[in-house]
PDB file of N, CA and C in Angstrom:
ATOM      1  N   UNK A   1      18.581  21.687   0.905  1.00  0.00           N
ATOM      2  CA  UNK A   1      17.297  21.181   0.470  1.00  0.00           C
ATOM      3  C   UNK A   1      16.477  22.375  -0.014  1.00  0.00           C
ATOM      4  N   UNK A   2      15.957  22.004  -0.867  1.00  0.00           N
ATOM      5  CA  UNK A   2      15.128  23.257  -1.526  1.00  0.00           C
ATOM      6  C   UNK A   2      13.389  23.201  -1.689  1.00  0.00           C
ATOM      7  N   UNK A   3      12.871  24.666  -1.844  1.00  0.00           N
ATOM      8  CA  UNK A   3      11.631  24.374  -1.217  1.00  0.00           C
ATOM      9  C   UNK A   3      10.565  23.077  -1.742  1.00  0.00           C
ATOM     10  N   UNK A   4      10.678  23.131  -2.441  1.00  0.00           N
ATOM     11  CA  UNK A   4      10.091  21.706  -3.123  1.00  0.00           C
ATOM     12  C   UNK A   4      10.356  20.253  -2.647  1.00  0.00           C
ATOM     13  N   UNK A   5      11.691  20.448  -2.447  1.00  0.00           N
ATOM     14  CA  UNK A   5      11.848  18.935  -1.682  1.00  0.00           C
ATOM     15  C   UNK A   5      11.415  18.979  -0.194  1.00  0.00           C
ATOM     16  N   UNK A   6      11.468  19.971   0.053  1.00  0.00           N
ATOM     17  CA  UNK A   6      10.711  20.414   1.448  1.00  0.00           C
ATOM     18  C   UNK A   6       9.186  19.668   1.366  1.00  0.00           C
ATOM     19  N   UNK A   7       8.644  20.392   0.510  1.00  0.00           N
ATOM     20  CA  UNK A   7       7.005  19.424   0.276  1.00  0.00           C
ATOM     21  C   UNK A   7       6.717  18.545  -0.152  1.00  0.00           C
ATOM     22  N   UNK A   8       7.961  18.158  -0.758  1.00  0.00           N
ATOM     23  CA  UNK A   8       7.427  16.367  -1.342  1.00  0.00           C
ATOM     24  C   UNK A   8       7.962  15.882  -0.875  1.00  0.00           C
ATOM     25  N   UNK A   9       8.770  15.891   0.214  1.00  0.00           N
ATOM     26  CA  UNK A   9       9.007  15.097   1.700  1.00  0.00           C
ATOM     27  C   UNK A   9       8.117  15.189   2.532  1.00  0.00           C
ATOM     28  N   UNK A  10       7.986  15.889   2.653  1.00  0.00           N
ATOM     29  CA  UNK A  10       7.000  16.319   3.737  1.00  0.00           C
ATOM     30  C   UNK A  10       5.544  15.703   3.687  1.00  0.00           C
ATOM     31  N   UNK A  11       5.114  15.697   2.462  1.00  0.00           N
ATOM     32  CA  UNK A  11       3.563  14.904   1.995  1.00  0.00           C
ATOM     33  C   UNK A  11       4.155  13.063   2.112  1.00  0.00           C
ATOM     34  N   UNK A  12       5.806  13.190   1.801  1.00  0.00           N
ATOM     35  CA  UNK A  12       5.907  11.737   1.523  1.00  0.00           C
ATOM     36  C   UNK A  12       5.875  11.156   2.874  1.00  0.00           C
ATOM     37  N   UNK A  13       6.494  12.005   4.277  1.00  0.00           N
ATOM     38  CA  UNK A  13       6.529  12.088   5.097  1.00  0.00           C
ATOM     39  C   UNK A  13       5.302  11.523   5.756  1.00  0.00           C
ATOM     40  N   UNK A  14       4.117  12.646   5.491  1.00  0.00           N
ATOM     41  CA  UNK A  14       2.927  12.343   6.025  1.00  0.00           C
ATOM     42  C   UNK A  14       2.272  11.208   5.746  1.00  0.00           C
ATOM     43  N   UNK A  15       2.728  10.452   4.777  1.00  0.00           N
ATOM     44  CA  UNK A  15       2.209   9.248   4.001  1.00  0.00           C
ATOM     45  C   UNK A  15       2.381   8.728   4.906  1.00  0.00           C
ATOM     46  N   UNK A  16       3.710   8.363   5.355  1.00  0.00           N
ATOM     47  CA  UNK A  16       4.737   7.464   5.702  1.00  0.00           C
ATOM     48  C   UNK A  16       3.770   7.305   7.556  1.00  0.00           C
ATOM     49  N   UNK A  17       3.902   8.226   8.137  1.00  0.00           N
ATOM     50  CA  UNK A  17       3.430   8.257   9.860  1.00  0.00           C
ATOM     51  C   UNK A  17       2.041   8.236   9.627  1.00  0.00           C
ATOM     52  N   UNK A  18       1.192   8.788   8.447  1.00  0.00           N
ATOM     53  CA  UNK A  18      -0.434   8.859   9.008  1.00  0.00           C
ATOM     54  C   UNK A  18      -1.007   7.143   8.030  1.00  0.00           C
ATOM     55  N   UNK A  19      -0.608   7.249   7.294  1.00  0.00           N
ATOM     56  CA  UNK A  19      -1.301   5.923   6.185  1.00  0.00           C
ATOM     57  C   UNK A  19      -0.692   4.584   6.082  1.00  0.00           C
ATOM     58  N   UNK A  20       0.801   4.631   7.060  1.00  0.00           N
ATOM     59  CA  UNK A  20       1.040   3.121   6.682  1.00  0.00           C
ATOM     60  C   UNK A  20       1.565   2.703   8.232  1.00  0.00           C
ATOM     61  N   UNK A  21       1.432   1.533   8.744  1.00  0.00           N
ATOM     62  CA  UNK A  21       1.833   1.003   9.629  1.00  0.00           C
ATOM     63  C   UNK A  21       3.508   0.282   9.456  1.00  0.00           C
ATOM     64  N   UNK A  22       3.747   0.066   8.535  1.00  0.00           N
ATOM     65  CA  UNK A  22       5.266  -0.373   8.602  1.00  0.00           C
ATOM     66  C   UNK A  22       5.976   0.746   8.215  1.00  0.00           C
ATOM     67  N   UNK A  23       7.870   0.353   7.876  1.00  0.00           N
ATOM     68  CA  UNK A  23       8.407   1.096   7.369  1.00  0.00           C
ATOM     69  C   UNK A  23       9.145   0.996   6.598  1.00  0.00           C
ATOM     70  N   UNK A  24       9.160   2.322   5.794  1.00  0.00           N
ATOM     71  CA  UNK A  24       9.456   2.210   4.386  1.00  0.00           C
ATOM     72  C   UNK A  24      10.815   1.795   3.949  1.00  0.00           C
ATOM     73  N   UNK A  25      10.830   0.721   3.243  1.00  0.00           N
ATOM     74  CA  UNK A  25      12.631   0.290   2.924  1.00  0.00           C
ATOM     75  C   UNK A  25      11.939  -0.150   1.689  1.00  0.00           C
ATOM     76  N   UNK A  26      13.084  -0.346   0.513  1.00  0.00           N
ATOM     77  CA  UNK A  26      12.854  -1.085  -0.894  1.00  0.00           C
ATOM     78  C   UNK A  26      12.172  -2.499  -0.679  1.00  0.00           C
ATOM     79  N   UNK A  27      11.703  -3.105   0.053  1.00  0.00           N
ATOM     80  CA  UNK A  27      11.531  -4.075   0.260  1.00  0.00           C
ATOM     81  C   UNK A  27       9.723  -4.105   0.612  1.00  0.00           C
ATOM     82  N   UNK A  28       9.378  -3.167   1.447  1.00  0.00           N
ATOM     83  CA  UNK A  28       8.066  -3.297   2.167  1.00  0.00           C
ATOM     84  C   UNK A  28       7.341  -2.100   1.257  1.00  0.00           C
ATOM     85  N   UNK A  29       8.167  -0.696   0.519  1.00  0.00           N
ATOM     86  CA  UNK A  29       7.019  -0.045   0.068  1.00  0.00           C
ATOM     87  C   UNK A  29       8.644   0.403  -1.571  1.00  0.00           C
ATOM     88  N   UNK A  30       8.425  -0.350  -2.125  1.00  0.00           N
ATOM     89  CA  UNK A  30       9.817  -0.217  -3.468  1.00  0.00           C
ATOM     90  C   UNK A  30       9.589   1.497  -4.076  1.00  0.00           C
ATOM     91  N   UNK A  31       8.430   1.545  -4.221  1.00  0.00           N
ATOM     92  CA  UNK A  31       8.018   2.927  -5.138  1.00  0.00           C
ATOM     93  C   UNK A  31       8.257   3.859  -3.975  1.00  0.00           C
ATOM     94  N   UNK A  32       7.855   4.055  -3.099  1.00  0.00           N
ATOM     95  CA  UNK A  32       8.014   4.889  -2.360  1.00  0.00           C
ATOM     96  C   UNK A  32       9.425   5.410  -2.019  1.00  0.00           C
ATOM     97  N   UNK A  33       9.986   4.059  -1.579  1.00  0.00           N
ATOM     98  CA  UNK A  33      11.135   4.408  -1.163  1.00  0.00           C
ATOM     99  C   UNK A  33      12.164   5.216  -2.452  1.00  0.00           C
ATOM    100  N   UNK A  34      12.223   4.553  -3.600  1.00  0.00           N
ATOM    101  CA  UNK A  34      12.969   4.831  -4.231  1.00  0.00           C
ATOM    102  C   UNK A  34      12.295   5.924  -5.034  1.00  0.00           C
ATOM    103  N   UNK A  35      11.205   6.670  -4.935  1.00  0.00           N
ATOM    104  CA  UNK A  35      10.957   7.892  -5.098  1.00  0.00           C
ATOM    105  C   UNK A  35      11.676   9.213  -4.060  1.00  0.00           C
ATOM    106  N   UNK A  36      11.769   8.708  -2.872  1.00  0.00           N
ATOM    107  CA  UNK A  36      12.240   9.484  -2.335  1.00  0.00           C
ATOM    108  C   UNK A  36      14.524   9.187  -2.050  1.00  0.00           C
ATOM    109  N   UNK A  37      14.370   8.329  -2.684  1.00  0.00           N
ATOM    110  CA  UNK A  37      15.917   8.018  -2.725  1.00  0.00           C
ATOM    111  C   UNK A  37      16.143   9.325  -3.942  1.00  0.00           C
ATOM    112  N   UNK A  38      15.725   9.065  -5.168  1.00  0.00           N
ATOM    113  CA  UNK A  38      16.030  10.044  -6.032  1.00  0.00           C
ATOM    114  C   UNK A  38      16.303  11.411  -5.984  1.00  0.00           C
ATOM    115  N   UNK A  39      14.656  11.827  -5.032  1.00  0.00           N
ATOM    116  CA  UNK A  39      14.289  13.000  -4.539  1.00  0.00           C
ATOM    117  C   UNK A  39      16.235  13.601  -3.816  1.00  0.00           C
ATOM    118  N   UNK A  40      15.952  12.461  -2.697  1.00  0.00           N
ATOM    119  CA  UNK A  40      17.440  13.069  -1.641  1.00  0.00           C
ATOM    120  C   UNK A  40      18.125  13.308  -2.740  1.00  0.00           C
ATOM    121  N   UNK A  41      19.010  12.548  -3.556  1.00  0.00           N
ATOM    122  CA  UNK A  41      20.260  12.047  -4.087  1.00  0.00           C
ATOM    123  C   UNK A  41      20.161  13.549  -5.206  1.00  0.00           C
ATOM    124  N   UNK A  42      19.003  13.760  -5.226  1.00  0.00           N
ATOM    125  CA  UNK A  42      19.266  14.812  -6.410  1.00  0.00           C
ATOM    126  C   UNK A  42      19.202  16.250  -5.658  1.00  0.00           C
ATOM    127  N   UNK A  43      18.064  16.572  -5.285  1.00  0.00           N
ATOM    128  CA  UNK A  43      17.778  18.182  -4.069  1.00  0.00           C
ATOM    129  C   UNK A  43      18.479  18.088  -2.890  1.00  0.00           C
ATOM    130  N   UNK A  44      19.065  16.867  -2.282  1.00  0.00           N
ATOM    131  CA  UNK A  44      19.749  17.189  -0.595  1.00  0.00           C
ATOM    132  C   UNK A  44      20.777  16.253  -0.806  1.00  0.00           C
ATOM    133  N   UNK A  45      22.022  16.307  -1.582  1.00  0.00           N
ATOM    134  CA  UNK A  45      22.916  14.870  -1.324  1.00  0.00           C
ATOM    135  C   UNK A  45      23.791  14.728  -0.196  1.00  0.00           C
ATOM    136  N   UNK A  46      23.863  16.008   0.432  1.00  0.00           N
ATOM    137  CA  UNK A  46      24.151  15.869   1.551  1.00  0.00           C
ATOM    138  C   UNK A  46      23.533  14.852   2.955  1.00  0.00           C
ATOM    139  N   UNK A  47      22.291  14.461   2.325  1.00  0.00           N
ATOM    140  CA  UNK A  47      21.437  13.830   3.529  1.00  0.00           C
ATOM    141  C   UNK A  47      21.222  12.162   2.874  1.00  0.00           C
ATOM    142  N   UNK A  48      21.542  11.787   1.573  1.00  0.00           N
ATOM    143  CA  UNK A  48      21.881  10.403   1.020  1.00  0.00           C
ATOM    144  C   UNK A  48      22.282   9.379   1.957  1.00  0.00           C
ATOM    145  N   UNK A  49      23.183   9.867   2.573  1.00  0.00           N
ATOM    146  CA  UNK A  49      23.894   9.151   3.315  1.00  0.00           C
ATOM    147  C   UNK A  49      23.552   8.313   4.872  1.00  0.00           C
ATOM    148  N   UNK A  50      23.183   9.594   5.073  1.00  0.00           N
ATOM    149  CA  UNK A  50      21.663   9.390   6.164  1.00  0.00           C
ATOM    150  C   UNK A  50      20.767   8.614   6.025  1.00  0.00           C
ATOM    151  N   UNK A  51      20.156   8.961   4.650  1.00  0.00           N
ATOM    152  CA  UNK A  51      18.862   8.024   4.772  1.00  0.00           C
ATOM    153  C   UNK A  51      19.068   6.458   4.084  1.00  0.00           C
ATOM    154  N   UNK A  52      20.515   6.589   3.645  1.00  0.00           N
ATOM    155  CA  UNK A  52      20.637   4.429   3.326  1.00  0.00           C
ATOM    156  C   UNK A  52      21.366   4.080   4.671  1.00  0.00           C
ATOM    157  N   UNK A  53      21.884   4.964   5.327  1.00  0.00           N
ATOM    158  CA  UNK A  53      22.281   4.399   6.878  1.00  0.00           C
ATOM    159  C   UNK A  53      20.899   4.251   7.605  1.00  0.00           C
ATOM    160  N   UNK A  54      20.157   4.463   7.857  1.00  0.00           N
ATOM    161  CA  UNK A  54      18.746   4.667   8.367  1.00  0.00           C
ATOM    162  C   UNK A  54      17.906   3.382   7.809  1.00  0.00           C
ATOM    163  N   UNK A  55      18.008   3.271   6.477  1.00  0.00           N
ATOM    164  CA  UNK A  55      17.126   2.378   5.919  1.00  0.00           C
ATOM    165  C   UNK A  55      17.506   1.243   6.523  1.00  0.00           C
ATOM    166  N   UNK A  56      19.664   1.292   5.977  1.00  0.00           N
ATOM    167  CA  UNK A  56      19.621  -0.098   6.781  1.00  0.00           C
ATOM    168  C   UNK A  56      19.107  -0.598   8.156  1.00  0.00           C
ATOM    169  N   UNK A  57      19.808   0.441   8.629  1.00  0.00           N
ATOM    170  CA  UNK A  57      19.408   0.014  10.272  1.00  0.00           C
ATOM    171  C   UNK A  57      18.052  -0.373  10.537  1.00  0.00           C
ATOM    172  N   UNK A  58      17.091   0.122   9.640  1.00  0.00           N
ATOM    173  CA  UNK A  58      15.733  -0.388   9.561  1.00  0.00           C
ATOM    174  C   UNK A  58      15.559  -1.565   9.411  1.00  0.00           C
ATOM    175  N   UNK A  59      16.336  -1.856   8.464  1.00  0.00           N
ATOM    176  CA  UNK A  59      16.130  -3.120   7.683  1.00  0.00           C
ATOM    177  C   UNK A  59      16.914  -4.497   8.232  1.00  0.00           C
ATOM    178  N   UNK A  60      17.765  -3.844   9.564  1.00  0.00           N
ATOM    179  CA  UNK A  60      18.862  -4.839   9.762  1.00  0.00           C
ATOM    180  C   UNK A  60      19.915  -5.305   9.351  1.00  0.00           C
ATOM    181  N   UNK A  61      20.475  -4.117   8.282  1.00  0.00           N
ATOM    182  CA  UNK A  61      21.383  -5.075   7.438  1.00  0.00           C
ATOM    183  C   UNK A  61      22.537  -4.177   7.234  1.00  0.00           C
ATOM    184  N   UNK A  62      23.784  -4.758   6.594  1.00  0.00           N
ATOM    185  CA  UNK A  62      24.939  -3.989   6.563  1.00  0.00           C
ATOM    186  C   UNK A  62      24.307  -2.686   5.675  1.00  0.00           C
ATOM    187  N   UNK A  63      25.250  -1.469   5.938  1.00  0.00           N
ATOM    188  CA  UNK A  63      25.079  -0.235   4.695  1.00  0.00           C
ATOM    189  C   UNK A  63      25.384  -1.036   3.457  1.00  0.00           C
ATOM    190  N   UNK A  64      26.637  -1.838   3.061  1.00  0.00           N
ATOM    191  CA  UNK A  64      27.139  -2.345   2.123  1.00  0.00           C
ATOM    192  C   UNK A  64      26.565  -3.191   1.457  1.00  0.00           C
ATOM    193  N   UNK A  65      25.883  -3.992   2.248  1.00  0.00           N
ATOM    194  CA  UNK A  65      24.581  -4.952   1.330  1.00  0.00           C
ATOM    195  C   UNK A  65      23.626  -4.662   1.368  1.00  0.00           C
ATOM    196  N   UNK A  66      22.852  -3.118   2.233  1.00  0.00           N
ATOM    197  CA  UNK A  66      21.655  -2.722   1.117  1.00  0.00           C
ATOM    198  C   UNK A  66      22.305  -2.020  -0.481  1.00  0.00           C
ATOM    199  N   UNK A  67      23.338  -1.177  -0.022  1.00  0.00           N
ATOM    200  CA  UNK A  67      23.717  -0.329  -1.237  1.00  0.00           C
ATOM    201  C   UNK A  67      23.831  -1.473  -2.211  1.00  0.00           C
ATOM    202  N   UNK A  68      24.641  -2.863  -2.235  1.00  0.00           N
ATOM    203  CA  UNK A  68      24.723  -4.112  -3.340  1.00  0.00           C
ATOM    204  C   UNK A  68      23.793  -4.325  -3.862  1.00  0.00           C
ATOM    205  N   UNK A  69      22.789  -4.395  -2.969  1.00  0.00           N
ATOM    206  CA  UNK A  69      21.724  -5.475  -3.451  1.00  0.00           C
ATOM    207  C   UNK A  69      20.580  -4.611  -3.911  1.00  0.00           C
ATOM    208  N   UNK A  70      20.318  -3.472  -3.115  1.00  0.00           N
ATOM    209  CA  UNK A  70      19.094  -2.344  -3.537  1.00  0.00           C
ATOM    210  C   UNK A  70      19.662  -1.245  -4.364  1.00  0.00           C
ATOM    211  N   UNK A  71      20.835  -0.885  -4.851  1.00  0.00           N
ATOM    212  CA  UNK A  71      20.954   0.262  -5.833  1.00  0.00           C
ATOM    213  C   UNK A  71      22.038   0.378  -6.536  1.00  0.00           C
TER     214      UNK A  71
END
């Protein structure tokens, strides 16, 4: 991860715990999330993987049918 994605995680981050009460999946905040899908997939792809396993589990749902249905 490089320093930049460091801070625009990090602000996206702060969004995320100080300004919103739910959590972020394509579904409850679309822009957000998939601003920071890009972000990973392009500066950390090592951590991609992580965060659509995460989403799902957020979201309740297989890895395989968020990846179908959201990207």
């Amino acid at each position: 991860m490089n320093k930049w994605t460091q801070v625009i995680l990090g602000d996206k981050m702060s969004i995320m715990s100080n300004h919103l009460s739910e959590i972020i999946t394509p579904e409850t905040e679309p822009i957000i999330w998939y601003t920071l899908y890009e972000i990973i997939k392009e500066d950390a792809p090592e951590l991609i993987d992580q965060f659509i396993e995460t989403t799902a589990a957020e979201m309740e749902l297989p890895v395989d049918y968020l990846i179908q249905e959201f990207l």
